[in-house]
N, C-alpha and C. Protein backbone atom coordinates (compact mmCIF):
# COMPACT_ATOMS: atom_id res chain seq x y z
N UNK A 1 -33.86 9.42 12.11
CA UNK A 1 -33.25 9.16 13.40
C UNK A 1 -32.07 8.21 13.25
N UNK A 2 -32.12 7.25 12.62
CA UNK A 2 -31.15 6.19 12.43
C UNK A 2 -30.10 7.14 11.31
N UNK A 3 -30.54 8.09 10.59
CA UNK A 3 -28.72 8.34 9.57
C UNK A 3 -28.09 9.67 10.46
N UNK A 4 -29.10 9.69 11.66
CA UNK A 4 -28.49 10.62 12.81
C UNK A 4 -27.26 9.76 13.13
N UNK A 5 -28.27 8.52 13.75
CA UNK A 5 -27.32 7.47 15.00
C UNK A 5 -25.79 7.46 14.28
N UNK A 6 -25.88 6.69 12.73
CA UNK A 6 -24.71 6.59 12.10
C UNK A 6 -24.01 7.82 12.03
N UNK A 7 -24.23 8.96 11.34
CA UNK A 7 -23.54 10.66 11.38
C UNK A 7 -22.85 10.04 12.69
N UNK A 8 -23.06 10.19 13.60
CA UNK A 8 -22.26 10.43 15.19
C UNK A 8 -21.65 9.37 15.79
N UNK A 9 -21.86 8.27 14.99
CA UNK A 9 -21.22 6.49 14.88
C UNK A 9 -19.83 6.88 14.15
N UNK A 10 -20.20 7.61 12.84
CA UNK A 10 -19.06 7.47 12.04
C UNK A 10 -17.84 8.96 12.46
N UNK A 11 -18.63 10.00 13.04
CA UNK A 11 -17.95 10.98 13.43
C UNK A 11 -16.88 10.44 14.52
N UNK A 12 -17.21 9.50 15.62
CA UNK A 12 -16.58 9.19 16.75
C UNK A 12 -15.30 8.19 16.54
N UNK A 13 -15.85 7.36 14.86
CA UNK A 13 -15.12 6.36 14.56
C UNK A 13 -14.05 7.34 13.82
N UNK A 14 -14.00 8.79 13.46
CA UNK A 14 -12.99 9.59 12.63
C UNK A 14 -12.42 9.96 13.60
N UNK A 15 -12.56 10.51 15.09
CA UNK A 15 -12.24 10.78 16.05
C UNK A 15 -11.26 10.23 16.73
N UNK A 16 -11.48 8.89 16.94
CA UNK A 16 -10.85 8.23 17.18
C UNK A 16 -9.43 7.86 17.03
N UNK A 17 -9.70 8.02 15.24
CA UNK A 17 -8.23 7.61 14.40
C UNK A 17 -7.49 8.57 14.42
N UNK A 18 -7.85 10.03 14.87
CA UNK A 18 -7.05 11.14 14.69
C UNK A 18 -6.52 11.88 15.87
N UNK A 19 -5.46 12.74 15.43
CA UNK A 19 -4.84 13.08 16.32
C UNK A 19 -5.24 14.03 17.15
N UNK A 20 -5.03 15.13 17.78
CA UNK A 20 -5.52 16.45 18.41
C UNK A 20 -5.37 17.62 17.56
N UNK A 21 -3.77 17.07 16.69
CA UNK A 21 -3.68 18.10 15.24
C UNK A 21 -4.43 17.74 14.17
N UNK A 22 -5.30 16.55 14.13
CA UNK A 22 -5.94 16.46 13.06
C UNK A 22 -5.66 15.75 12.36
N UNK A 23 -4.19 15.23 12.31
CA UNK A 23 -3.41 14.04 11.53
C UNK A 23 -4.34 12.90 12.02
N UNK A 24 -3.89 11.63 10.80
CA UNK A 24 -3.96 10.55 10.90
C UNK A 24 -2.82 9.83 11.53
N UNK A 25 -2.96 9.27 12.89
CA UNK A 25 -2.15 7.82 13.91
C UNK A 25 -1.59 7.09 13.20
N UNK A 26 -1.99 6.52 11.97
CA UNK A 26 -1.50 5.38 11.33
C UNK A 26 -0.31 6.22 10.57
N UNK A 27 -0.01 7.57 10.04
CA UNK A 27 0.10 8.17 9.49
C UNK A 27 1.72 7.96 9.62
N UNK A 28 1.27 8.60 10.85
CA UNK A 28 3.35 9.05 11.72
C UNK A 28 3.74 7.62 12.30
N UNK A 29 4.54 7.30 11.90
CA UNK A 29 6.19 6.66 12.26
C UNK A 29 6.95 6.38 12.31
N UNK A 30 7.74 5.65 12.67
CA UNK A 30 9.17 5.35 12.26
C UNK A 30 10.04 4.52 11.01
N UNK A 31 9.28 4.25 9.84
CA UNK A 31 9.74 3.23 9.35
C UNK A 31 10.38 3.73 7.88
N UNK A 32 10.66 5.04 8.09
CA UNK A 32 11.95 5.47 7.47
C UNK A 32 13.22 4.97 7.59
N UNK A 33 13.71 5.45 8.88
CA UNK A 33 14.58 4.63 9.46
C UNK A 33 15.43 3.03 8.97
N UNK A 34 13.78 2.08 9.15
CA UNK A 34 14.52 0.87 8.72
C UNK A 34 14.61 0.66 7.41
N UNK A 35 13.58 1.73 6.68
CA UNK A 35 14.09 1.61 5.06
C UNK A 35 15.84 1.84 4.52
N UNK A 36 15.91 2.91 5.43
CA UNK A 36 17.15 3.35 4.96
C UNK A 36 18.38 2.20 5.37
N UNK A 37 18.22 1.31 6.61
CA UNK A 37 18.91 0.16 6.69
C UNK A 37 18.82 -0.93 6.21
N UNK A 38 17.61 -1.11 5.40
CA UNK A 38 17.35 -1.80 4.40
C UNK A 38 18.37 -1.79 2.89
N UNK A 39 18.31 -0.44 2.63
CA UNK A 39 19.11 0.12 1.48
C UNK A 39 20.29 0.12 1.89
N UNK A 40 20.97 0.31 2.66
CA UNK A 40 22.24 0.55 3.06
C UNK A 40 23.00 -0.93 3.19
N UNK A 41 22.26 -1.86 3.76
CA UNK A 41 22.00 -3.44 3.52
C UNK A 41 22.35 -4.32 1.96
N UNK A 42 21.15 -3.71 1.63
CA UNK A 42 21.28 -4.11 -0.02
C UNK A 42 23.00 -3.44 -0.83
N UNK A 43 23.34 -2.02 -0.33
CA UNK A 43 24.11 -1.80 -1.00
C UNK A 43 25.89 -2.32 -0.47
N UNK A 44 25.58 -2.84 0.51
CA UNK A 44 27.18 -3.14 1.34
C UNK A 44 26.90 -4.88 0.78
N UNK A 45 26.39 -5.60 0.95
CA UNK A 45 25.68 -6.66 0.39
C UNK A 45 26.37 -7.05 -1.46
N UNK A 46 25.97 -5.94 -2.10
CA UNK A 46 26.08 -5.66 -3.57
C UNK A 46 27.80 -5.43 -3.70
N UNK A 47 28.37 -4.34 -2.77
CA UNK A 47 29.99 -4.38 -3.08
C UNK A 47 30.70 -5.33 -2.92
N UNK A 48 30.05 -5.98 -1.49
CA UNK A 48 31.03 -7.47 -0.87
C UNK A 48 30.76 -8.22 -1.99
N UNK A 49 29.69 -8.74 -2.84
CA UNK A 49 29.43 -9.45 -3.39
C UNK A 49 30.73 -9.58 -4.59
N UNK A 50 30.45 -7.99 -5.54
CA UNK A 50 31.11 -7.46 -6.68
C UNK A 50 32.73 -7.81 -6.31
N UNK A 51 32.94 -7.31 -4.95
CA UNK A 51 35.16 -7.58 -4.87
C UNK A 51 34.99 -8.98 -4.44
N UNK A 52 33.76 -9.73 -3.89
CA UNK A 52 34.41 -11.26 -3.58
C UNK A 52 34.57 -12.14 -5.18
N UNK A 53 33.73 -11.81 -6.09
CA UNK A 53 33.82 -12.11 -7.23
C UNK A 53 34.56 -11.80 -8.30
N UNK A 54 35.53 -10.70 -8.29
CA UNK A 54 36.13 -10.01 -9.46
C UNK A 54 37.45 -10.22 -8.15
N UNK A 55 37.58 -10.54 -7.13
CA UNK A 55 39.13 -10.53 -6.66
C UNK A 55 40.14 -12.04 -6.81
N UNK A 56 40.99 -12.19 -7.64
CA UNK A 56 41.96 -13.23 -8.03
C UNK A 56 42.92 -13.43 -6.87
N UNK A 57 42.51 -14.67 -5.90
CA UNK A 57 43.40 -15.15 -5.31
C UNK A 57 44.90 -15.65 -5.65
N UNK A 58 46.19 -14.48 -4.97
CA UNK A 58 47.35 -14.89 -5.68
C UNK A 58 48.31 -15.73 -4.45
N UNK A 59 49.39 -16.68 -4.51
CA UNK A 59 49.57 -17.02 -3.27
C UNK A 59 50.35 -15.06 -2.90
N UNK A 60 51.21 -15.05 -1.61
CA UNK A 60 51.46 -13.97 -0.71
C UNK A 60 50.33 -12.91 -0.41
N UNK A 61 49.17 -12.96 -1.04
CA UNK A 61 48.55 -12.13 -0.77
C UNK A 61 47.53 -12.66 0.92
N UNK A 62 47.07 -11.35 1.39
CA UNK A 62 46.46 -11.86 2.94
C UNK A 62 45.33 -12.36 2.74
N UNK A 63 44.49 -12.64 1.97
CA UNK A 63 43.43 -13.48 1.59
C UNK A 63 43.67 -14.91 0.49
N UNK A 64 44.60 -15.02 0.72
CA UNK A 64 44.67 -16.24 -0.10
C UNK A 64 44.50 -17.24 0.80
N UNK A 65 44.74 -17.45 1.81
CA UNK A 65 44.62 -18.38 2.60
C UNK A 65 43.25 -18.52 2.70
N UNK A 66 42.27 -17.53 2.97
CA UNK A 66 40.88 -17.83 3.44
C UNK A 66 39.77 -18.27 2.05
N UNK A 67 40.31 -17.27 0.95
CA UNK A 67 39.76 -18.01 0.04
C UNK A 67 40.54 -19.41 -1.12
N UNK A 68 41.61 -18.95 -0.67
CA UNK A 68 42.21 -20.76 -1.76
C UNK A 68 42.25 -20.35 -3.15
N UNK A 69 42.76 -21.40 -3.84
CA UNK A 69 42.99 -21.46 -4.70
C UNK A 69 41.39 -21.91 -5.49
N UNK A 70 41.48 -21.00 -7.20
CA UNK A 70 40.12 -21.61 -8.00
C UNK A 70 40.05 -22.86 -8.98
């Protein structure tokens, strides 16, 4: 009687988590999305980095003023 009770404890607790198609809730959502702005992040991040470091402030040029002399 009791590995009845559980069977229909644990059936309701699978029930629960799932969808009407059968999927898993936790399964589907959105967090593709912020991966990809994550990466896109990291990689605009990585170029600014690369030309603020490899670019030689000369005087007439339009960034010399903001970054100065080294």
């Amino acid at each position: 009687m009791a590995a009845q009770e559980r069977e229909a404890a644990a059936q309701v607790v699978r029930a629960a988590g799932s969808n009407t198609d059968g999927t898993d809730s936790s399964s589907s959502g959105g967090g593709g999305g912020i991966l990809i702005l994550i990466i896109l992040l990291i990689i605009v991040l990585g170029i600014g980095f690369v030309v603020y470091t490899s670019y030689i402030p000369e005087e007439g040029d339009p960034l010399y003023d903001v970054l100065g002399e080294e």
